[in-house]
PDB file of N, CA and C in Angstrom:
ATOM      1  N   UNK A   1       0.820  -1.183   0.000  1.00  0.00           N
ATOM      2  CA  UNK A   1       0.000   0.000   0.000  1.00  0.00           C
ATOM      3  C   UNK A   1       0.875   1.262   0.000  1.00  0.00           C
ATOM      4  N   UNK A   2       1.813   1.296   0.534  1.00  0.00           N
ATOM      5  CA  UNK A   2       2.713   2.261   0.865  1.00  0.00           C
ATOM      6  C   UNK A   2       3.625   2.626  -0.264  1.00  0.00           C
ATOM      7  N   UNK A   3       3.763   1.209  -1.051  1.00  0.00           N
ATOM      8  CA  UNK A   3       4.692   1.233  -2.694  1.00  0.00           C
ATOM      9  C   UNK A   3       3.495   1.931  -3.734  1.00  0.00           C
ATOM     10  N   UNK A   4       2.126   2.185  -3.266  1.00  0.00           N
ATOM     11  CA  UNK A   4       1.704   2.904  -4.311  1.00  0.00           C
ATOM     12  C   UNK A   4       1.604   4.457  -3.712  1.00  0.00           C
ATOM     13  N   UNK A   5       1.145   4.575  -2.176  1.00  0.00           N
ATOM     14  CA  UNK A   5       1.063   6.018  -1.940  1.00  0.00           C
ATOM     15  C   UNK A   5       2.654   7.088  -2.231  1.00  0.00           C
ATOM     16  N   UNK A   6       3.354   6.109  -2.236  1.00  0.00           N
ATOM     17  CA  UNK A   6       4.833   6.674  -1.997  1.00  0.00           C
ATOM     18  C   UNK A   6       4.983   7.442  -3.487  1.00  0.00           C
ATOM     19  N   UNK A   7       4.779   7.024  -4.905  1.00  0.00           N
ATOM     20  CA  UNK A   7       4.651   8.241  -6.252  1.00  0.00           C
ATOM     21  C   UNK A   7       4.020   9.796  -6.110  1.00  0.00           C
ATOM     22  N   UNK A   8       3.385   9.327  -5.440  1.00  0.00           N
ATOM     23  CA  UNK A   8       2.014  10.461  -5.420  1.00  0.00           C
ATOM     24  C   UNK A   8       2.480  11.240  -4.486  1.00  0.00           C
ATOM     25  N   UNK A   9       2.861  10.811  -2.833  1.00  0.00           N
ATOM     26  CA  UNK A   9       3.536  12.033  -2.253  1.00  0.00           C
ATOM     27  C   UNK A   9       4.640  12.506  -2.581  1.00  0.00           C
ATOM     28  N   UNK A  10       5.929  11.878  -3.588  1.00  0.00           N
ATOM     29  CA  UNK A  10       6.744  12.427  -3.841  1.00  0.00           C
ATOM     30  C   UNK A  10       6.644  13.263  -5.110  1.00  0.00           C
ATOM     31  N   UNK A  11       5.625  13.402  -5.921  1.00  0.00           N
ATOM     32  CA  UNK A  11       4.990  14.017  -7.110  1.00  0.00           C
ATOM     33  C   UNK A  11       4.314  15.369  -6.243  1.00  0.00           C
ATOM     34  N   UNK A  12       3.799  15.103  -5.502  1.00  0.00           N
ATOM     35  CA  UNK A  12       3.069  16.034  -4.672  1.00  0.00           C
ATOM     36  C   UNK A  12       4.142  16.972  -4.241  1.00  0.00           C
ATOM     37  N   UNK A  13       5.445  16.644  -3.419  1.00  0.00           N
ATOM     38  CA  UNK A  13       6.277  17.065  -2.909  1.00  0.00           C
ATOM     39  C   UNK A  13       6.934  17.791  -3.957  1.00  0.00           C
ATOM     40  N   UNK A  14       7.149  17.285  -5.067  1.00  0.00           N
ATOM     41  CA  UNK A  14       8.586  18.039  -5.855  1.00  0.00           C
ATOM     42  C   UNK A  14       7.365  19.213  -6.549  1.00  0.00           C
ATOM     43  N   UNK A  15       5.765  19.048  -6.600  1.00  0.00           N
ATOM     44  CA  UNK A  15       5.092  19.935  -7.144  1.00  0.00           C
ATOM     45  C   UNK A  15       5.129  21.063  -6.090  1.00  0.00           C
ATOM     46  N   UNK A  16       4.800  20.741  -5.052  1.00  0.00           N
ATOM     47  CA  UNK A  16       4.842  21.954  -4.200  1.00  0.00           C
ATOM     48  C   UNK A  16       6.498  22.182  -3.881  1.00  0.00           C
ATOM     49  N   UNK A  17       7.314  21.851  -3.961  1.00  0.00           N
ATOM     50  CA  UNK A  17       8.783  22.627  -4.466  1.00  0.00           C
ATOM     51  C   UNK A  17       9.260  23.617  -5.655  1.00  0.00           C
ATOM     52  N   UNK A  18       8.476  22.950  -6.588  1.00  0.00           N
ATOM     53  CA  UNK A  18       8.517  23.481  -7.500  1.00  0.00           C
ATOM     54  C   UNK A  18       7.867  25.017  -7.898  1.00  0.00           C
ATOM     55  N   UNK A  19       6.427  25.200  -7.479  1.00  0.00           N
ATOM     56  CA  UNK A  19       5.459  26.200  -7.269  1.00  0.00           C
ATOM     57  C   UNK A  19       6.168  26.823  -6.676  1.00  0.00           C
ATOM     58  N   UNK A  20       6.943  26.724  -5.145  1.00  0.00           N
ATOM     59  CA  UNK A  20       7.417  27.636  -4.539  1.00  0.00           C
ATOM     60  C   UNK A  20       8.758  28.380  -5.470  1.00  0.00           C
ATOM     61  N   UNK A  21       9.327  27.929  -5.930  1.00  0.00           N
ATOM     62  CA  UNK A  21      10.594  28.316  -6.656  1.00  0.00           C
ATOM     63  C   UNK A  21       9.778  28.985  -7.604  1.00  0.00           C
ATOM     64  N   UNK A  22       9.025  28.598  -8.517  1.00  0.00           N
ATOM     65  CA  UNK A  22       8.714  29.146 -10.118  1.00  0.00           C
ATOM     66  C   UNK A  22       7.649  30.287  -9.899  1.00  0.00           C
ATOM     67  N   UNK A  23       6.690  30.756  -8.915  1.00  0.00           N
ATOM     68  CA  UNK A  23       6.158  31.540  -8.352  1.00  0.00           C
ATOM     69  C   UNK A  23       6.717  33.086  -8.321  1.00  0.00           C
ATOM     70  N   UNK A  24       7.671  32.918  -7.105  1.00  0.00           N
ATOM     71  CA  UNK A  24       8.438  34.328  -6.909  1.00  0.00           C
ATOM     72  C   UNK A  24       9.208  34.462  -8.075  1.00  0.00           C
ATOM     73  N   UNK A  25       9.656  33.624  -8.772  1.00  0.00           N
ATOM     74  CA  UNK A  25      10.645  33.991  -9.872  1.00  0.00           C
ATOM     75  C   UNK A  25       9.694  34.524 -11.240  1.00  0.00           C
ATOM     76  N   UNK A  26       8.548  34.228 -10.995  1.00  0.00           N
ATOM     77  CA  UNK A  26       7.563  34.375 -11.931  1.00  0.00           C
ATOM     78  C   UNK A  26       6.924  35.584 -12.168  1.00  0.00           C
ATOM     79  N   UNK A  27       6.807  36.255 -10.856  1.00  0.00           N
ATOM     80  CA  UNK A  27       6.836  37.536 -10.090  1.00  0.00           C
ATOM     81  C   UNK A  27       7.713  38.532 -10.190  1.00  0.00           C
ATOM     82  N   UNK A  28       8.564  38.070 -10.275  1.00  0.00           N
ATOM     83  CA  UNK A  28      10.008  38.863 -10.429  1.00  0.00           C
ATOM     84  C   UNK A  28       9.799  39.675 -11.968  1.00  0.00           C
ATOM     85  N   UNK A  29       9.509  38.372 -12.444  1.00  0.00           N
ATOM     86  CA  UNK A  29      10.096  38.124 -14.213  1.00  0.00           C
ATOM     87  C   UNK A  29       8.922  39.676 -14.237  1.00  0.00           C
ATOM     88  N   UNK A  30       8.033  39.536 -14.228  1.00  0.00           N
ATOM     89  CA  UNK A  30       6.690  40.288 -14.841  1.00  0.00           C
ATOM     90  C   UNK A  30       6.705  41.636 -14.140  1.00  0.00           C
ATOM     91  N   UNK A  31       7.384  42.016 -12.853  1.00  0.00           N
ATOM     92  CA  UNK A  31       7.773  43.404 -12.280  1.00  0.00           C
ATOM     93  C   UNK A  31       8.878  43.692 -13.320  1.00  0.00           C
ATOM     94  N   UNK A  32       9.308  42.544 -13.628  1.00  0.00           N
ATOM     95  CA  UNK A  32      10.725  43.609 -14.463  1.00  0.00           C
ATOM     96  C   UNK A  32      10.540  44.114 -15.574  1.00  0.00           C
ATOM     97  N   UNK A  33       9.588  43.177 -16.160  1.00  0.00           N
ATOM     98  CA  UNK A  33       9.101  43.907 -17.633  1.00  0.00           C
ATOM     99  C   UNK A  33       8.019  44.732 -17.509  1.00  0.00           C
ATOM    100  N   UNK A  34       7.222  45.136 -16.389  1.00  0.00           N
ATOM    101  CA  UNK A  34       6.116  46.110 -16.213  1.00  0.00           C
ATOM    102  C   UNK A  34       7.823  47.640 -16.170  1.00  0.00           C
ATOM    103  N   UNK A  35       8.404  47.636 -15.530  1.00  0.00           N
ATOM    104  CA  UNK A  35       9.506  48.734 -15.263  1.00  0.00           C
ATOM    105  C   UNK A  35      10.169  48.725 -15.945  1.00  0.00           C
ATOM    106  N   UNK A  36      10.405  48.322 -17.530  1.00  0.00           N
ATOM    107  CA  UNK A  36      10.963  48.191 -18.305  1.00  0.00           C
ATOM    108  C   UNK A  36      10.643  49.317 -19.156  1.00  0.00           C
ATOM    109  N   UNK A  37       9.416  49.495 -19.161  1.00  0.00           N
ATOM    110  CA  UNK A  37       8.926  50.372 -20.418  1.00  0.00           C
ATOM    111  C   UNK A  37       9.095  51.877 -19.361  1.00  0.00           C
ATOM    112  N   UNK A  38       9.064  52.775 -20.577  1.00  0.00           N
ATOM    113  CA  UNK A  38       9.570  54.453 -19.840  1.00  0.00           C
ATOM    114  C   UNK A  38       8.211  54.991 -19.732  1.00  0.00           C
ATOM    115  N   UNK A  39       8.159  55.310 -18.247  1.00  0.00           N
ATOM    116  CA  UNK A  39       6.562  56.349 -18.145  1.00  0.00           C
ATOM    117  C   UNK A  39       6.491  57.180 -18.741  1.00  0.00           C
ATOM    118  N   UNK A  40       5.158  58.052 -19.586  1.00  0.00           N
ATOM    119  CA  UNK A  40       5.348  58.770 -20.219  1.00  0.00           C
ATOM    120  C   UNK A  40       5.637  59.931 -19.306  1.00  0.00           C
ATOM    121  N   UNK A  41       6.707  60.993 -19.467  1.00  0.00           N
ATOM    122  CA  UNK A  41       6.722  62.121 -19.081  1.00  0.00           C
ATOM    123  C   UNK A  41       5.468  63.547 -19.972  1.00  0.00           C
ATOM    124  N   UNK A  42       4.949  63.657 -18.795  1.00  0.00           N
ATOM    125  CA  UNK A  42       4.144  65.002 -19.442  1.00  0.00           C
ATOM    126  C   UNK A  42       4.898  66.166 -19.440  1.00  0.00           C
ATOM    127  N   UNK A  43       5.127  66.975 -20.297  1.00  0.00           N
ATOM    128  CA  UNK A  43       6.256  67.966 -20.560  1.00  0.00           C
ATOM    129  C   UNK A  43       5.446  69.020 -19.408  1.00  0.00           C
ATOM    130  N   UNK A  44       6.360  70.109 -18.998  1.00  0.00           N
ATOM    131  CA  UNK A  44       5.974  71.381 -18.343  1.00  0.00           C
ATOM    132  C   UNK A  44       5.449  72.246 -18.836  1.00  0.00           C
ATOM    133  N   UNK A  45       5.188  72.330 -19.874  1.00  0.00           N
ATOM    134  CA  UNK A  45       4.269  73.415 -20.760  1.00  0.00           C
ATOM    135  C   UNK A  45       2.799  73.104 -20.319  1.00  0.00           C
ATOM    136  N   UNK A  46       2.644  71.171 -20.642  1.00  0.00           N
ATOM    137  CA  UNK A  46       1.516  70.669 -20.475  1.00  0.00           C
ATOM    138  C   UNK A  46       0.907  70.964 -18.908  1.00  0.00           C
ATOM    139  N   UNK A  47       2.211  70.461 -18.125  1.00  0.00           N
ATOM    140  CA  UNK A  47       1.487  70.716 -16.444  1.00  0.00           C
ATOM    141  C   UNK A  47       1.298  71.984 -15.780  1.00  0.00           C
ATOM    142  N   UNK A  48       1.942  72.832 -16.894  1.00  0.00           N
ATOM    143  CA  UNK A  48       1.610  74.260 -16.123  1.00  0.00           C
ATOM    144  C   UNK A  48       0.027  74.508 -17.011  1.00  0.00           C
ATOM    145  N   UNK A  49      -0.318  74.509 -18.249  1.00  0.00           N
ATOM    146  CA  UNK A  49      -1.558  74.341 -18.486  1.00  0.00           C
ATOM    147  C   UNK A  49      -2.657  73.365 -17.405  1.00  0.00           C
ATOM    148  N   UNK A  50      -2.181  72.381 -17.528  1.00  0.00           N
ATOM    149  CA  UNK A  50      -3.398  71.756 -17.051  1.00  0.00           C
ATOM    150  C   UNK A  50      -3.919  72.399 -15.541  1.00  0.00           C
ATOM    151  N   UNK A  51      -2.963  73.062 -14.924  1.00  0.00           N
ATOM    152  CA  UNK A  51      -2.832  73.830 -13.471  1.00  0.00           C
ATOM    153  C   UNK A  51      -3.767  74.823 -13.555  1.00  0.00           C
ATOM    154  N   UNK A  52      -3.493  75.884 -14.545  1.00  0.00           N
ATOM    155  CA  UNK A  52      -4.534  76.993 -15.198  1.00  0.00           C
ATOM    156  C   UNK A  52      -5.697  76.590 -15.208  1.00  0.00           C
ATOM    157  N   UNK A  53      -6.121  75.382 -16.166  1.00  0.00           N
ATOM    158  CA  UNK A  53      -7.501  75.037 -16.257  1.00  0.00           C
ATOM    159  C   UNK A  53      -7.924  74.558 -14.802  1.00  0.00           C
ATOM    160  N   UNK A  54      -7.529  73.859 -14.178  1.00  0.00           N
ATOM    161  CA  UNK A  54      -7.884  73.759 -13.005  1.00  0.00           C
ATOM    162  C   UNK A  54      -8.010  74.595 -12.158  1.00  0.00           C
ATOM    163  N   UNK A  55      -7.617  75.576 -11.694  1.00  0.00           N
ATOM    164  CA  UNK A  55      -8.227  76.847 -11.340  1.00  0.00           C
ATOM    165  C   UNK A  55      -9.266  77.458 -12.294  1.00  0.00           C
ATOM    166  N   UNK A  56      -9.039  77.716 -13.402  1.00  0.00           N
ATOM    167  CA  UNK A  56     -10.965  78.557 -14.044  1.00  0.00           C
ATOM    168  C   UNK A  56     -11.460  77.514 -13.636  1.00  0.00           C
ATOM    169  N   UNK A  57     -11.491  75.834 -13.800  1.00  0.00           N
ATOM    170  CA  UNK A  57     -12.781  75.220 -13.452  1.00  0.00           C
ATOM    171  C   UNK A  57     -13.214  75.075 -11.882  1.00  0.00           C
ATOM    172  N   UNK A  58     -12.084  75.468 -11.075  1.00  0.00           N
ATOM    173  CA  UNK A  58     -12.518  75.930  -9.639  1.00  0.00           C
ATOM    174  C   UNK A  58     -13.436  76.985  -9.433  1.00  0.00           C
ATOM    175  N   UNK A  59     -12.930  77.944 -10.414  1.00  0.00           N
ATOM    176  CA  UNK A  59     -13.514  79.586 -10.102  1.00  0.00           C
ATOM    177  C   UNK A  59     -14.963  79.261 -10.787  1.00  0.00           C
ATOM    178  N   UNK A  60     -15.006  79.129 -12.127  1.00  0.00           N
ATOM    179  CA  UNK A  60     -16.523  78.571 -12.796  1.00  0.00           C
ATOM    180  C   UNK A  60     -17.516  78.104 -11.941  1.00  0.00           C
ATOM    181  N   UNK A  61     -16.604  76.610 -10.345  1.00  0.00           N
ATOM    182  CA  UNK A  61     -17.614  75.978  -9.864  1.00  0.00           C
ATOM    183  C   UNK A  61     -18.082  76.985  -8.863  1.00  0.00           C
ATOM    184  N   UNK A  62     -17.242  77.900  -8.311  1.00  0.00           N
ATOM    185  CA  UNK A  62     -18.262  78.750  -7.075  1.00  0.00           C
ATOM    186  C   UNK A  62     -18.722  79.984  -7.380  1.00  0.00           C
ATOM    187  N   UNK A  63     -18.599  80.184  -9.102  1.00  0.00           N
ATOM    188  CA  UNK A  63     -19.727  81.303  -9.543  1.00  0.00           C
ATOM    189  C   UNK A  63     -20.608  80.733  -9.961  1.00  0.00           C
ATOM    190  N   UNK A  64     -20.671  79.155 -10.295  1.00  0.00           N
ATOM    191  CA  UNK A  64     -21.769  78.664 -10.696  1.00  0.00           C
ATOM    192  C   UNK A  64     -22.982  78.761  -9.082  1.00  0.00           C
ATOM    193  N   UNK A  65     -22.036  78.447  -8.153  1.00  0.00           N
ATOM    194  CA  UNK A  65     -22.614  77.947  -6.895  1.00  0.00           C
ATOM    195  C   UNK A  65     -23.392  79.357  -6.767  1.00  0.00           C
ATOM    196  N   UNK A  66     -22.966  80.126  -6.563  1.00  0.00           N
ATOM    197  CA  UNK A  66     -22.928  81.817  -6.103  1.00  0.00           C
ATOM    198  C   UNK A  66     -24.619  81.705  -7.111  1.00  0.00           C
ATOM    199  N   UNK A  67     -24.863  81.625  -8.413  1.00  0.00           N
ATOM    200  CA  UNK A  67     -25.562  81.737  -8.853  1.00  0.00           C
ATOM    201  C   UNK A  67     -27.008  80.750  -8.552  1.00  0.00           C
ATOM    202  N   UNK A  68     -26.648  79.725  -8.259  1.00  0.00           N
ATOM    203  CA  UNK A  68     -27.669  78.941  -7.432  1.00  0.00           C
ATOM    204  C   UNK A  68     -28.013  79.372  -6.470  1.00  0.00           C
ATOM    205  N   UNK A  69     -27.151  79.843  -5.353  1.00  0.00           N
ATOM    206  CA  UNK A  69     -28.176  80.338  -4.251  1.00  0.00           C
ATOM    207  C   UNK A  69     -28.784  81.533  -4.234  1.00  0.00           C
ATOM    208  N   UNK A  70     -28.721  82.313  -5.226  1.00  0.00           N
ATOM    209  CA  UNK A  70     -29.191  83.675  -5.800  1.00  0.00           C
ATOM    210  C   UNK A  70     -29.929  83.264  -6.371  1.00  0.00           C
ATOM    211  N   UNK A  71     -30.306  82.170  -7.401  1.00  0.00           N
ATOM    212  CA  UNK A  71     -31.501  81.660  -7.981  1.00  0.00           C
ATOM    213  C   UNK A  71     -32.621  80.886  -6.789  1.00  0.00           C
ATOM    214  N   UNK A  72     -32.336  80.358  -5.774  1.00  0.00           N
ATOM    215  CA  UNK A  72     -32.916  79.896  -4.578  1.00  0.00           C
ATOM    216  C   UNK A  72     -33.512  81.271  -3.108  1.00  0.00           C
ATOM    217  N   UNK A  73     -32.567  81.957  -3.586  1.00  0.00           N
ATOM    218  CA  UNK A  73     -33.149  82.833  -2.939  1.00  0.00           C
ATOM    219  C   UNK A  73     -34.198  84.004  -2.987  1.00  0.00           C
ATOM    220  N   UNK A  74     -34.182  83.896  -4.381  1.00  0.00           N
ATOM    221  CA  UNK A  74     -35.166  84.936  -5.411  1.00  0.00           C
ATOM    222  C   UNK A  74     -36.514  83.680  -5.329  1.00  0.00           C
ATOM    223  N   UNK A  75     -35.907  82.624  -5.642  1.00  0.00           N
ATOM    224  CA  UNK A  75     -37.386  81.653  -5.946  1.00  0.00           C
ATOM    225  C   UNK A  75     -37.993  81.740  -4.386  1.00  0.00           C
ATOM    226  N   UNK A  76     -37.079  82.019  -3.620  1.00  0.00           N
ATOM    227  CA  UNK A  76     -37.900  81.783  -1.995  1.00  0.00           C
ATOM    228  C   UNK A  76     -38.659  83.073  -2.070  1.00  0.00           C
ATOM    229  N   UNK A  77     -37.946  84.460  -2.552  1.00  0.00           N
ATOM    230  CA  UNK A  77     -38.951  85.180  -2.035  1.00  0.00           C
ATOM    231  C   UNK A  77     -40.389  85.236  -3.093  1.00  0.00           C
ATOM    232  N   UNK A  78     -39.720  84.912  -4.016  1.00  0.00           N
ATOM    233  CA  UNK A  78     -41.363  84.473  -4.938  1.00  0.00           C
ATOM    234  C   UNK A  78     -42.424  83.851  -4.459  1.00  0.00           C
ATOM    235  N   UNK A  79     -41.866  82.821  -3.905  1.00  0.00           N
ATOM    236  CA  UNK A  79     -42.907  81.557  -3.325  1.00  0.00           C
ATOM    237  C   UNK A  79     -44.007  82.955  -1.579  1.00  0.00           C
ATOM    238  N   UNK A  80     -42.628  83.486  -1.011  1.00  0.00           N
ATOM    239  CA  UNK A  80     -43.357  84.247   0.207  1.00  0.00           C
ATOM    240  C   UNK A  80     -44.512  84.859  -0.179  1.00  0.00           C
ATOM    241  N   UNK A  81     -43.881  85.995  -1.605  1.00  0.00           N
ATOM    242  CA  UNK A  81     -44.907  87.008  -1.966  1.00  0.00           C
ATOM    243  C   UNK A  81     -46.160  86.537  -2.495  1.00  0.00           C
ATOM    244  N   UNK A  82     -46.260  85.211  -3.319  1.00  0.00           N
ATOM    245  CA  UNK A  82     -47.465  84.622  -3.600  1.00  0.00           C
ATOM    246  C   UNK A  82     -48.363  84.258  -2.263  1.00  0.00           C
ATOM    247  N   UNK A  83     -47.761  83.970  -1.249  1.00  0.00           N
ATOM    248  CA  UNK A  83     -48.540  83.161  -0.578  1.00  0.00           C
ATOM    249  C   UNK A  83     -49.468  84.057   0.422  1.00  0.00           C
ATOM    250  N   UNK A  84     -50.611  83.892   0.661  1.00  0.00           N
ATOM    251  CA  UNK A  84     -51.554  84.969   1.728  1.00  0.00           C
ATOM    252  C   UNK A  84     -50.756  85.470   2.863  1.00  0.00           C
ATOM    253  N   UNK A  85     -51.181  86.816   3.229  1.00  0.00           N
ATOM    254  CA  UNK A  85     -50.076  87.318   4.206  1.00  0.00           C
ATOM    255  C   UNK A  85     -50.592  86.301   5.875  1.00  0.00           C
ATOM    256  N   UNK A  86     -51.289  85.824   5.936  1.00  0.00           N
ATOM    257  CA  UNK A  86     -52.241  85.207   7.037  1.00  0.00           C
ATOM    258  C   UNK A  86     -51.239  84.062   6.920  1.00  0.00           C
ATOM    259  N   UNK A  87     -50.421  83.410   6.290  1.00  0.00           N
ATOM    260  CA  UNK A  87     -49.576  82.091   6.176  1.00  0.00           C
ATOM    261  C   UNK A  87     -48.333  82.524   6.493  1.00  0.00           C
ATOM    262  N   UNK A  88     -47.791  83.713   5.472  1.00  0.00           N
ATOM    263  CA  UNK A  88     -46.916  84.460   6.233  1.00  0.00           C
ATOM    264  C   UNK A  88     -46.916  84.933   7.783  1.00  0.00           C
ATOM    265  N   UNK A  89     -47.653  84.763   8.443  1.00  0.00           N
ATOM    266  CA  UNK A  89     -47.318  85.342   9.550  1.00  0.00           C
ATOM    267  C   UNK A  89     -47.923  86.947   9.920  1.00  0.00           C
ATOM    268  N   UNK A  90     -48.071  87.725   8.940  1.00  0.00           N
ATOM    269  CA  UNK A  90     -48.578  89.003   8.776  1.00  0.00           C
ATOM    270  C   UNK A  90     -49.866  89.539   9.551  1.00  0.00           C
TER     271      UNK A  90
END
């Protein structure tokens, strides 16, 4: 019984030897060729632009904002002046 289990754990054994060795080296292999290739550099012309636009689209978002609550606040007093002065409070 033992002359047949004995293939199989030593098949078993040199497989899990093997996995362990060919694994990290496998790992290795595929970090080295991900860092192989050159990141693209974005030139400084580009990053000082893209900096610019990012500020107007800052400034755009809190005159947009500015304009919403000026549109909310006009619609509030619309809604007051329609409504009977007896609801108002008056």
């Amino acid at each position: 019984m033992i002359d047949e289990i004995l293939p199989f754990a030593f098949a078993f054994a040199s497989l899990a030897v093997g996995a362990s060795i060919v694994v990290p080296l496998a790992r290795a292999w595929a970090k080295r060729l991900e860092q192989r290739g050159d990141p693209q550099r974005v030139p400084s012309d580009v990053t000082s632009r893209l900096e610019r636009m990012e500020q107007a689209i800052d400034s755009i978002a809190v005159e947009v904002e500015r304009i919403s609550e000026g549109q909310r606040f006009t619609a509030k007093l619309l809604a007051d002046k329609t409504r009977p002065a007896v609801e108002r409070g008056e």
